[in-house]
PDB file of N, CA and C in Angstrom:
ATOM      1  N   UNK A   1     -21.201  13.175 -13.105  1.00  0.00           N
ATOM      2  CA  UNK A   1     -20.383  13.808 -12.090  1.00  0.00           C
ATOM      3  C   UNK A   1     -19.535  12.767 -11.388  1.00  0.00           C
ATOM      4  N   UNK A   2     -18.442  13.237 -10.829  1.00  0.00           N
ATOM      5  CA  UNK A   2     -17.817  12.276 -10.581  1.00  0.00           C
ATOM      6  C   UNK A   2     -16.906  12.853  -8.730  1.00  0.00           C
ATOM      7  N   UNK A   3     -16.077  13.814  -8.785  1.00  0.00           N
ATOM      8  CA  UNK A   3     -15.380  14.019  -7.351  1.00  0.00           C
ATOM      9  C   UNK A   3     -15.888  15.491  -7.447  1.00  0.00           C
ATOM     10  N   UNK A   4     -15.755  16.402  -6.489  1.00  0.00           N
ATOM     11  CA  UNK A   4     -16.222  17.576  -6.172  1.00  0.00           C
ATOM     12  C   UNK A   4     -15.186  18.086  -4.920  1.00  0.00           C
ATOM     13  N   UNK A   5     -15.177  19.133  -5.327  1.00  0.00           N
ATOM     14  CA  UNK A   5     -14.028  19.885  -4.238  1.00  0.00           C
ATOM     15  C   UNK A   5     -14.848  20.900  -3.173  1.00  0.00           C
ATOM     16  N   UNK A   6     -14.526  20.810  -1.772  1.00  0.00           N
ATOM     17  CA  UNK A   6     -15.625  21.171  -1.219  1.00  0.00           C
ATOM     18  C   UNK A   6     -14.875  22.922  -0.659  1.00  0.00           C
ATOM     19  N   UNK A   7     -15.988  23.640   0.616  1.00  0.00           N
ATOM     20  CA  UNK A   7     -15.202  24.752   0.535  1.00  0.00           C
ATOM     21  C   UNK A   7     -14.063  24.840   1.670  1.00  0.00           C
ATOM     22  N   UNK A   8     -13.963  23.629   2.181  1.00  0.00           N
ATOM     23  CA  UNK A   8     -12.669  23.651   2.918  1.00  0.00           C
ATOM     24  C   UNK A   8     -11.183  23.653   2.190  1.00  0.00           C
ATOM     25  N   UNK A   9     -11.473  24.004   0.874  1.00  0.00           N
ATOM     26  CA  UNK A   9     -10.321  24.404  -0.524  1.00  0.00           C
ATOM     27  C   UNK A   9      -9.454  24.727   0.342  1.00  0.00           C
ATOM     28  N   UNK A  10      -8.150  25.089   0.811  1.00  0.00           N
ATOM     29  CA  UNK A  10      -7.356  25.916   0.811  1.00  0.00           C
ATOM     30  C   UNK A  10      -6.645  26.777  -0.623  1.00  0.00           C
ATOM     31  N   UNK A  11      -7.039  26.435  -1.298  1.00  0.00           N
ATOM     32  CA  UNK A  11      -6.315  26.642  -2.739  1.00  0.00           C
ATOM     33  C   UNK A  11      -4.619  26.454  -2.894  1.00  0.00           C
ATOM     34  N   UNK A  12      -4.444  25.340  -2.263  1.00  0.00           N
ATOM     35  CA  UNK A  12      -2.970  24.862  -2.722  1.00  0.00           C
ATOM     36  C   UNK A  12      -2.540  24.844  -3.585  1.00  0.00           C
ATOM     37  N   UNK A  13      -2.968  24.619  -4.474  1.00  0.00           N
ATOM     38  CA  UNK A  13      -2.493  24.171  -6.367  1.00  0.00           C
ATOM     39  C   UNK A  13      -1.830  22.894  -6.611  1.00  0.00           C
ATOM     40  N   UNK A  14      -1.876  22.067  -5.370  1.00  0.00           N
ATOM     41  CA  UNK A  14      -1.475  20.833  -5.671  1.00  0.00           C
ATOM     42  C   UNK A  14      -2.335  20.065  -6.477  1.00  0.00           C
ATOM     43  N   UNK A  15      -3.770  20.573  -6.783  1.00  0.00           N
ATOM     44  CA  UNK A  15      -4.681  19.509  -7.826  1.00  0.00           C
ATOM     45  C   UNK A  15      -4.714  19.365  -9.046  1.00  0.00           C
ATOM     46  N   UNK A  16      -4.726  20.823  -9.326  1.00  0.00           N
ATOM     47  CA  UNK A  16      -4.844  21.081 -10.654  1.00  0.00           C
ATOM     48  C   UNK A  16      -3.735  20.366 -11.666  1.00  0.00           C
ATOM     49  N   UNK A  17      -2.412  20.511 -11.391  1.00  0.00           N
ATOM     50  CA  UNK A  17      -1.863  20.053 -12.247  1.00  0.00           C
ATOM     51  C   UNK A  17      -1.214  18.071 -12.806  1.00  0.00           C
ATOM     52  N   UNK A  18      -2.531  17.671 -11.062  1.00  0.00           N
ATOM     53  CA  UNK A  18      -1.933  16.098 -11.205  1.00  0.00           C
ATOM     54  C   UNK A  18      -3.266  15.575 -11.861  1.00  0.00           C
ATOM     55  N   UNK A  19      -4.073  16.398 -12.444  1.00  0.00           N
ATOM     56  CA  UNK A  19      -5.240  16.066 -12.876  1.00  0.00           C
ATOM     57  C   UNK A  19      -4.939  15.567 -14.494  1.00  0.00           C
ATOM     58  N   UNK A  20      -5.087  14.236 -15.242  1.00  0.00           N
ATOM     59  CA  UNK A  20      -4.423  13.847 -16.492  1.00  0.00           C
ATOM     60  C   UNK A  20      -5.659  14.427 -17.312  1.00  0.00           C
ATOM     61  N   UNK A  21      -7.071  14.535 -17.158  1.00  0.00           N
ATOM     62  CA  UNK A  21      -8.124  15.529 -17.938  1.00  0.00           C
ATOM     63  C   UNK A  21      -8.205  16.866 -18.138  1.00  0.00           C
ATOM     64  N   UNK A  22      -7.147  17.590 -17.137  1.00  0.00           N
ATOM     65  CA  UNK A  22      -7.275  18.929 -16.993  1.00  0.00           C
ATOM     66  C   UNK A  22      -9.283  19.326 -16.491  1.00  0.00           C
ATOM     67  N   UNK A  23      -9.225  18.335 -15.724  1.00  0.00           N
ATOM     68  CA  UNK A  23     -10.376  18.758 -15.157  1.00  0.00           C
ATOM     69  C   UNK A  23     -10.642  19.634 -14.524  1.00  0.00           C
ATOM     70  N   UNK A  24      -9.527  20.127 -13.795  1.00  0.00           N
ATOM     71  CA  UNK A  24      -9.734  20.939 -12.142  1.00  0.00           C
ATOM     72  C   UNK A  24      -9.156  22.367 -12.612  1.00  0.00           C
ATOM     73  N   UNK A  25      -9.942  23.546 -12.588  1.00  0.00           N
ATOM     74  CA  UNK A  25      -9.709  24.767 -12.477  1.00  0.00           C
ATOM     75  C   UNK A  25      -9.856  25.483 -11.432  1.00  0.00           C
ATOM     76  N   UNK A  26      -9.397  26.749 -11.422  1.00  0.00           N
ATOM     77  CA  UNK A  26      -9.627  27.722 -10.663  1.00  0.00           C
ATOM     78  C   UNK A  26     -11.095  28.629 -10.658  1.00  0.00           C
ATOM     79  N   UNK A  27     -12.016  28.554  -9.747  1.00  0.00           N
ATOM     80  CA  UNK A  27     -12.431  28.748  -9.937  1.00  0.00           C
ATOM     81  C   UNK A  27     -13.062  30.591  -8.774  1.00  0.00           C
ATOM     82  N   UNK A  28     -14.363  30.604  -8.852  1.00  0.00           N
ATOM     83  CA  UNK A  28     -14.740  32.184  -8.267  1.00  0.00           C
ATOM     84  C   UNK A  28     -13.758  32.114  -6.954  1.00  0.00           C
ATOM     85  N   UNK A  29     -13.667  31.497  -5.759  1.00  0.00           N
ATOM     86  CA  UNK A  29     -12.942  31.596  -4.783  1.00  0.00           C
ATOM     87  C   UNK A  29     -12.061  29.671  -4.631  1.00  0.00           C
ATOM     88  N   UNK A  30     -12.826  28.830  -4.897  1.00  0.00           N
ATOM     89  CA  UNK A  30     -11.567  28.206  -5.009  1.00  0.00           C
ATOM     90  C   UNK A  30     -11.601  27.349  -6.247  1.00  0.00           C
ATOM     91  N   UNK A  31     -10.450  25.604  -5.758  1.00  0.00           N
ATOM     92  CA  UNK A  31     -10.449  25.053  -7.033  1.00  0.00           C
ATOM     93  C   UNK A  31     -12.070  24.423  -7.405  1.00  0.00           C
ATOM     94  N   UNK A  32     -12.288  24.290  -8.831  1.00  0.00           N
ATOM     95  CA  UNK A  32     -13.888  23.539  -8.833  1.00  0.00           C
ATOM     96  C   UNK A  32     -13.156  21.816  -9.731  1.00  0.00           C
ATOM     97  N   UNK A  33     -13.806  20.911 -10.111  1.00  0.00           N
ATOM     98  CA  UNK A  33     -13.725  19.956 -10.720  1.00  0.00           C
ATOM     99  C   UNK A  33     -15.182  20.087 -12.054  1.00  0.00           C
ATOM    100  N   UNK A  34     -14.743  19.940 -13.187  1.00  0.00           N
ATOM    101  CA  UNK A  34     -15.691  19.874 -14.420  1.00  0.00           C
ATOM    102  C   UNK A  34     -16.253  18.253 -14.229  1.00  0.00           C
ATOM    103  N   UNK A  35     -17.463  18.484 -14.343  1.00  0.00           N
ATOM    104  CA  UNK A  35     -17.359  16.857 -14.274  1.00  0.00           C
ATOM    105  C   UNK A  35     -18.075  16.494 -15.356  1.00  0.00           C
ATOM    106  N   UNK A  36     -18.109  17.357 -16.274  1.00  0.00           N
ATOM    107  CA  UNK A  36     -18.043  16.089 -17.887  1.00  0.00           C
ATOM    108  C   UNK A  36     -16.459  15.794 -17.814  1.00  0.00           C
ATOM    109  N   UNK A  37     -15.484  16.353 -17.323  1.00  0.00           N
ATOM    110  CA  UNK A  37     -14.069  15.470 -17.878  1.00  0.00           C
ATOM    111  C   UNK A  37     -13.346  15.180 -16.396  1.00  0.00           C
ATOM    112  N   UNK A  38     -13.802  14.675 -15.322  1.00  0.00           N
ATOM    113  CA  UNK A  38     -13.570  13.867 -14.222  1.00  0.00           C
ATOM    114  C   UNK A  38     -13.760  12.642 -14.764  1.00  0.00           C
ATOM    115  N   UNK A  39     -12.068  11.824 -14.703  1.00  0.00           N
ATOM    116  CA  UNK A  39     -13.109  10.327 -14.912  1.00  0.00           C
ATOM    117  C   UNK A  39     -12.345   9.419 -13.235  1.00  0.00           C
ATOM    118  N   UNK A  40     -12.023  10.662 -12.424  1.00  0.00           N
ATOM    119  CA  UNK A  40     -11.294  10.082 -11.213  1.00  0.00           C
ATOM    120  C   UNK A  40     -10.304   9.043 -11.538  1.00  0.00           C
ATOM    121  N   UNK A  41      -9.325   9.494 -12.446  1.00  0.00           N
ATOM    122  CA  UNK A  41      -8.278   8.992 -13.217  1.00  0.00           C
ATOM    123  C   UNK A  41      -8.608   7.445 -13.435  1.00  0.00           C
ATOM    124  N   UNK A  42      -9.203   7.199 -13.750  1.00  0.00           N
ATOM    125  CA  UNK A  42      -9.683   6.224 -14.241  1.00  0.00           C
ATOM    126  C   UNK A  42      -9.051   5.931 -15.695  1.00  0.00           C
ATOM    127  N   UNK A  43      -8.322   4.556 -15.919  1.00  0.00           N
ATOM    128  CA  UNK A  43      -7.454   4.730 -17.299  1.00  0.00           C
ATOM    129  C   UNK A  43      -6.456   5.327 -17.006  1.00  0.00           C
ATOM    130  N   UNK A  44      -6.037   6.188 -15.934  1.00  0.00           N
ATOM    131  CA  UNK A  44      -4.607   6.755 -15.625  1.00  0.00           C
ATOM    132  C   UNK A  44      -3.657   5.770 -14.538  1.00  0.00           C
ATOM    133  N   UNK A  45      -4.999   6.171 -13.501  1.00  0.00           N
ATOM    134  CA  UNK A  45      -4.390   5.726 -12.212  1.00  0.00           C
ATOM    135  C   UNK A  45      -4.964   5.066 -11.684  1.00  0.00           C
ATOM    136  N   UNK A  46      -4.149   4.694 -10.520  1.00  0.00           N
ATOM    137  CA  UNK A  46      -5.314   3.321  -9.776  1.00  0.00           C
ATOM    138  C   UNK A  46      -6.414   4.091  -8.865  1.00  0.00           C
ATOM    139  N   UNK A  47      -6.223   5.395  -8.487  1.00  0.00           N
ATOM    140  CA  UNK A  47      -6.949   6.225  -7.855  1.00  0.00           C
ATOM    141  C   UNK A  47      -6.997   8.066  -7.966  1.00  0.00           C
ATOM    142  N   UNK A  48      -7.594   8.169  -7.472  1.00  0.00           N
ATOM    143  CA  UNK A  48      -7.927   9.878  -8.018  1.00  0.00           C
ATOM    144  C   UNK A  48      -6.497  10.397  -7.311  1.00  0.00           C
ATOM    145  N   UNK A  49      -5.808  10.956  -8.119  1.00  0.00           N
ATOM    146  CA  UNK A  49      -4.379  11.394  -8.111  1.00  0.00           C
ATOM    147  C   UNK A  49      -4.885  13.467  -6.939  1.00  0.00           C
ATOM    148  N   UNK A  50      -6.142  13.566  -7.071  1.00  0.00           N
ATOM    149  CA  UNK A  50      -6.294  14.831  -6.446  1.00  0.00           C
ATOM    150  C   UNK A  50      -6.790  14.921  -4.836  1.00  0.00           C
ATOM    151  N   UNK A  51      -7.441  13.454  -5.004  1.00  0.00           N
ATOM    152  CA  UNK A  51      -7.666  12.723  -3.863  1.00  0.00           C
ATOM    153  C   UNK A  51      -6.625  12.836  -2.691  1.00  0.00           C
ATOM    154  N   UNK A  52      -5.430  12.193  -3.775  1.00  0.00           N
ATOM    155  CA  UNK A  52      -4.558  11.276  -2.834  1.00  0.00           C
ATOM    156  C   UNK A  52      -3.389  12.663  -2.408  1.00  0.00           C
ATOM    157  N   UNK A  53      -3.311  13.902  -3.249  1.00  0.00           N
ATOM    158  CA  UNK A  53      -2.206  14.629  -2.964  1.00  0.00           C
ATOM    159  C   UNK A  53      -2.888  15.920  -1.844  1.00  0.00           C
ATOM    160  N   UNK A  54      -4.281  16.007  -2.268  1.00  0.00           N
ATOM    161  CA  UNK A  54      -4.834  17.155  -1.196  1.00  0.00           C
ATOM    162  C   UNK A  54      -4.280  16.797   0.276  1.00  0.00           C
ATOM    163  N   UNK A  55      -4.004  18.093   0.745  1.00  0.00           N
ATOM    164  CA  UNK A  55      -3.792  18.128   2.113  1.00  0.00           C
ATOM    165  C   UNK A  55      -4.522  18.593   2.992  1.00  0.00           C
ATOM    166  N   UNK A  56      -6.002  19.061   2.556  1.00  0.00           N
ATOM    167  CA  UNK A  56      -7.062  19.079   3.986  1.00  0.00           C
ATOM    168  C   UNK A  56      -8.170  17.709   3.373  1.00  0.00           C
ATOM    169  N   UNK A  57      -7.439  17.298   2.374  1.00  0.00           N
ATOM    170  CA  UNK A  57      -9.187  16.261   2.302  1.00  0.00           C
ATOM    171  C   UNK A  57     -10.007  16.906   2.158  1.00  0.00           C
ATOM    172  N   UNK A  58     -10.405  17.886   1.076  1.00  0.00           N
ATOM    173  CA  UNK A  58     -11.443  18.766   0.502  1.00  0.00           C
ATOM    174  C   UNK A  58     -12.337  17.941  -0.241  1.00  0.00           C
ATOM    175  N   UNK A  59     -11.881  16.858  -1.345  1.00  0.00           N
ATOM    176  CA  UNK A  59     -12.162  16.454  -2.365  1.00  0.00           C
ATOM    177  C   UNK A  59     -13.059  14.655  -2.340  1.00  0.00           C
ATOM    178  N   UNK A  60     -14.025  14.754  -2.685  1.00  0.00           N
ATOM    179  CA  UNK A  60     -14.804  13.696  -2.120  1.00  0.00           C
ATOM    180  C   UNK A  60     -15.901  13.307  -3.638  1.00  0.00           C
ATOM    181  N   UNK A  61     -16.573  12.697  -3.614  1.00  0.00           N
ATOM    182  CA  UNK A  61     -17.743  11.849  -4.442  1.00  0.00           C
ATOM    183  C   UNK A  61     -18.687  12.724  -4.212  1.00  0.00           C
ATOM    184  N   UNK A  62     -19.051  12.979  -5.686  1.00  0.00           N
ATOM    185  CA  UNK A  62     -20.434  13.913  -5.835  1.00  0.00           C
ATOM    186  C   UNK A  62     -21.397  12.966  -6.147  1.00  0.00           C
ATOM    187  N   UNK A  63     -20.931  11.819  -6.769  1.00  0.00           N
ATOM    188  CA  UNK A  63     -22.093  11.340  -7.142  1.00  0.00           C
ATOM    189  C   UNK A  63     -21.431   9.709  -8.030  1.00  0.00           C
ATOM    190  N   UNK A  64     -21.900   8.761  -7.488  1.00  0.00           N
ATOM    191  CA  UNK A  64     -20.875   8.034  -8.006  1.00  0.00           C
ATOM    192  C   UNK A  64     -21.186   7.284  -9.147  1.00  0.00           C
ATOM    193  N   UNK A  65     -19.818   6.784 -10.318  1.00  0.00           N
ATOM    194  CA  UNK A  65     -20.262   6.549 -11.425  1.00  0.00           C
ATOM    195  C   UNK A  65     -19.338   5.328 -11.624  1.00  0.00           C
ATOM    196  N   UNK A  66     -19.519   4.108 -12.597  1.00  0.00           N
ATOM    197  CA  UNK A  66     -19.214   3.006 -11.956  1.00  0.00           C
ATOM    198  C   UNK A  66     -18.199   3.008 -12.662  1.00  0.00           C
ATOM    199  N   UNK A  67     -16.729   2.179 -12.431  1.00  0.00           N
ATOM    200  CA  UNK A  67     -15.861   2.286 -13.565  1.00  0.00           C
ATOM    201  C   UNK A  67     -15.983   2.364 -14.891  1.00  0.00           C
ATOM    202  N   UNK A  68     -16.914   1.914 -15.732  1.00  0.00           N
ATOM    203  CA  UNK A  68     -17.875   1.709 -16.547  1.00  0.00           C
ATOM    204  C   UNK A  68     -17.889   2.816 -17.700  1.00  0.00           C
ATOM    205  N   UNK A  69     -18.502   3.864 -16.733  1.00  0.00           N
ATOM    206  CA  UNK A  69     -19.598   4.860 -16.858  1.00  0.00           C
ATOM    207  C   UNK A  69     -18.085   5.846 -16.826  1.00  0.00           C
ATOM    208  N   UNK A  70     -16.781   5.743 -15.940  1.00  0.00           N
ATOM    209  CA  UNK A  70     -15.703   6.761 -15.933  1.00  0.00           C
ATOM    210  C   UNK A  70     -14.830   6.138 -17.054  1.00  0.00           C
ATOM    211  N   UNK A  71     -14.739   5.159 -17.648  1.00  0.00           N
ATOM    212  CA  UNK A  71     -14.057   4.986 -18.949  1.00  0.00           C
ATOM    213  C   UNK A  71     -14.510   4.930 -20.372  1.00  0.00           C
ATOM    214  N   UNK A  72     -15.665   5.151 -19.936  1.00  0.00           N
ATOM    215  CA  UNK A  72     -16.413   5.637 -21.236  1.00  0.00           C
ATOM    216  C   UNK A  72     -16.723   7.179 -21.585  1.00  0.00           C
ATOM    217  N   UNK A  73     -16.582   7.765 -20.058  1.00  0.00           N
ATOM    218  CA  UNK A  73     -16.271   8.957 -20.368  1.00  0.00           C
ATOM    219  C   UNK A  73     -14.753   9.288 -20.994  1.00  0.00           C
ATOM    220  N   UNK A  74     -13.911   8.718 -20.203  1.00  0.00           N
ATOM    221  CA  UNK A  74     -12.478   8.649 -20.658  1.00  0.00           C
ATOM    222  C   UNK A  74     -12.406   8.847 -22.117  1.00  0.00           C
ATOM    223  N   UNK A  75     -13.288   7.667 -22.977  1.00  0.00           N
ATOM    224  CA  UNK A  75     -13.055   7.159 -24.168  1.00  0.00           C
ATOM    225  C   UNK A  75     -13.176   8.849 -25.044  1.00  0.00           C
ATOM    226  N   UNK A  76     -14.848   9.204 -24.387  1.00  0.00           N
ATOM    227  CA  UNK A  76     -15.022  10.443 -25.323  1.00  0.00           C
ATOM    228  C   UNK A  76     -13.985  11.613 -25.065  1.00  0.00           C
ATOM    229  N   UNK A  77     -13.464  11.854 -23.852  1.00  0.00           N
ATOM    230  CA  UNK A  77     -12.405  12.823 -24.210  1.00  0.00           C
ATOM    231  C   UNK A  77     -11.048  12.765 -24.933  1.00  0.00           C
ATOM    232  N   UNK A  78     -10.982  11.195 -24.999  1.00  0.00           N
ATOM    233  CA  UNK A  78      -9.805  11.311 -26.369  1.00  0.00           C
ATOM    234  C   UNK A  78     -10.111  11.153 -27.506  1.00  0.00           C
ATOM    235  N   UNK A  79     -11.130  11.067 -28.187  1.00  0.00           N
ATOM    236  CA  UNK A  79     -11.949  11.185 -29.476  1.00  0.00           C
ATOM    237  C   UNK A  79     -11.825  12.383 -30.099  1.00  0.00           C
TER     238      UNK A  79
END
């Protein structure tokens, strides 16, 4: 696991589409994050691109995984 969207969502739609895994869907009432394919842009960006564009600061660390551990996930989703 990697970032988690909490329920202060507004459901902007600003996340979903700066996400380079297509991690972030829509989900029962708001956005959710998959976190087999969160690698908190890791290999993209210098920082979580959903992080940085949210506008209530919903989106935070579920559980943290070391750069390591997010580019090796990276690796398997382009395999």
């Amino acid at each position: 696991m990697s970032l988690k969207i909490s329920n202060e969502c507004i459901n902007c739609d600003v996340c979903e589409p700066v996400c380079p895994n297509q991690a972030i869907t829509m989900g029962e009432d708001i956005y959710v994050i998959n976190p087999d394919r969160c690698t908190e842009c890791q290999g993209h960006f210098d920082e979580p691109q959903c992080q940085l564009l949210c506008p209530v600061e919903c989106i935070d660390v579920d559980e943290v995984e070391s750069p390591e551990q997010l580019l090796s996930k990276l690796q398997r989703l382009q395999d």
